[in-house]
Protein backbone atom coordinates (compact mmCIF):
# COMPACT_ATOMS: atom_id res chain seq x y z
CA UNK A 1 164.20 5.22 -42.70
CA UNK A 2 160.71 4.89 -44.37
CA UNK A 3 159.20 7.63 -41.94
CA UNK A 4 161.97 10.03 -42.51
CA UNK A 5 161.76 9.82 -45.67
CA UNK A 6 157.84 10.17 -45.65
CA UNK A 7 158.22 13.13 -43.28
CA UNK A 8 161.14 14.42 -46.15
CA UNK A 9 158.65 14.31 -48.63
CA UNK A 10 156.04 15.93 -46.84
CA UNK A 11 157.76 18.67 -45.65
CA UNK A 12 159.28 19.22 -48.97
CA UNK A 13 155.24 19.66 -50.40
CA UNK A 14 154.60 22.15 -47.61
CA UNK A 15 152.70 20.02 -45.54
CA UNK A 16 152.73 21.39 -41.53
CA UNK A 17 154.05 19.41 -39.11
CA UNK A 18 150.43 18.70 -37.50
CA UNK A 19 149.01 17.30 -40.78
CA UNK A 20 152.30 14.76 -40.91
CA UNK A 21 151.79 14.14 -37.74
CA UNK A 22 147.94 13.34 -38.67
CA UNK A 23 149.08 11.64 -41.91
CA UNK A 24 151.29 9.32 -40.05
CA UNK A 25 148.65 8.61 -37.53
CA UNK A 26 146.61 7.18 -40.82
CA UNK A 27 149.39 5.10 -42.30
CA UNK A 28 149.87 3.66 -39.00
CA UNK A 29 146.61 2.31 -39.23
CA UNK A 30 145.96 1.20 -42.47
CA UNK A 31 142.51 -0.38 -42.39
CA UNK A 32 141.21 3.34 -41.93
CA UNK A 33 139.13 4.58 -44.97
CA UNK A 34 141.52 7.74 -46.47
CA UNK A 35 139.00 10.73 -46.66
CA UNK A 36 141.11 12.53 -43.65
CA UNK A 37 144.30 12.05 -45.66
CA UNK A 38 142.78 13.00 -48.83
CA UNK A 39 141.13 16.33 -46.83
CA UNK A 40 144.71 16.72 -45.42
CA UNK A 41 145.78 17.19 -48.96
CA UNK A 42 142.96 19.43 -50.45
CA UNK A 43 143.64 21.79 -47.84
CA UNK A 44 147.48 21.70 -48.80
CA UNK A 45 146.43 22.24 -52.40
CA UNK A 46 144.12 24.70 -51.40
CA UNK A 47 146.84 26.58 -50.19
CA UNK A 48 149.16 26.32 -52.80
CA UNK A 49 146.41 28.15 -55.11
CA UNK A 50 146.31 30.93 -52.59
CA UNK A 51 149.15 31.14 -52.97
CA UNK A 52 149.75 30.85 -56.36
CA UNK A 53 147.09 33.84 -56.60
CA UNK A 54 149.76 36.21 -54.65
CA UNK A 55 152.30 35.65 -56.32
CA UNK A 56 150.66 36.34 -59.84
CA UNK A 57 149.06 39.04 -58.14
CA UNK A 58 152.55 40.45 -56.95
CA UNK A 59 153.82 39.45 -60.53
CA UNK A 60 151.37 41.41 -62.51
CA UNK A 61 151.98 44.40 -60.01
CA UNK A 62 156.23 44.41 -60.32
CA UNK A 63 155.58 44.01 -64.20
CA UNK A 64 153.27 46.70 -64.36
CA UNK A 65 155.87 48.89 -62.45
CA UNK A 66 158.80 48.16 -64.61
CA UNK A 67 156.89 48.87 -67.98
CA UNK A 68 156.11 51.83 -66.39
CA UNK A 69 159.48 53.02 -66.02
CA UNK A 70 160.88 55.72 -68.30
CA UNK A 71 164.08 55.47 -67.19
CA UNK A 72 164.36 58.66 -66.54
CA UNK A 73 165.06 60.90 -63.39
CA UNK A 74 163.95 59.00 -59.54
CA UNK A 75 161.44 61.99 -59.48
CA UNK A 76 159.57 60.56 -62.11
CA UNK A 77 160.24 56.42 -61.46
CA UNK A 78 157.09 54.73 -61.91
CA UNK A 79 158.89 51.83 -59.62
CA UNK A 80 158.93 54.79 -56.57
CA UNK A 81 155.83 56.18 -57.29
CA UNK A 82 154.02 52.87 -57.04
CA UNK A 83 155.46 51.65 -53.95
CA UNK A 84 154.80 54.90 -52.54
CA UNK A 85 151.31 54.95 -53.08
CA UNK A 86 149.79 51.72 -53.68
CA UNK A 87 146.72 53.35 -55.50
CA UNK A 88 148.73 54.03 -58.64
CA UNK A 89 149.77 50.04 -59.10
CA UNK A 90 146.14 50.05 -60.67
CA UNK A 91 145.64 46.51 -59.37
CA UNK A 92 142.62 45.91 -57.01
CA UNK A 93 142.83 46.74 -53.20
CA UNK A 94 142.20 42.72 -51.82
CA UNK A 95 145.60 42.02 -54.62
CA UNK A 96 147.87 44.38 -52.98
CA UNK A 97 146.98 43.03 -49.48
CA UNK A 98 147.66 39.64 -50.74
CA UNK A 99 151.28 39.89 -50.74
């Protein structure tokens, strides 16, 4: 029940199933100094920031669309002008790709 539950949590924090795998590898064996697990875990985080960054990014774009809205006729909605050209979101090209 205690590796369930440790593959639970894991999953639930993202983790892929090849770094539990790894992770239960090192609790099996735990004489083993933890720098893998802890570089099992700064990669996680690592990729929660990424994406973290997206979704601000994607944020700041879909806020920037609605406050651009006049609420007037579809031939002049700021949402379908910006997802028809991405140039007018005014964000940076490497944000737009993020998403």
């Amino acid at each position: 029940m205690r590796r369930l539950a440790f593959i639970r949590h894991a999953r639930e924090l993202g983790f892929e199933i090849e770094a539990i795998r790894a992770l239960l590898t090192l609790q099996d064996n735990p004489s083993q100094p933890c720098a893998t697990a802890d570089a099992i875990a700064q990669a996680r985080l690592a990729d929660v920031d990424q994406r973290i960054r997206s979704l601000s990014a994607l944020k700041a774009e879909l806020e920037l669309m609605v406050e651009g809205c006049r609420h007037g006729k579809v031939c002049e909605c700021r949402v379908i002008e910006v997802l028809a050209d991405h140039d007018k979101s005014g964000l940076p090209a490497h944000t737009k790709s993020a998403h």
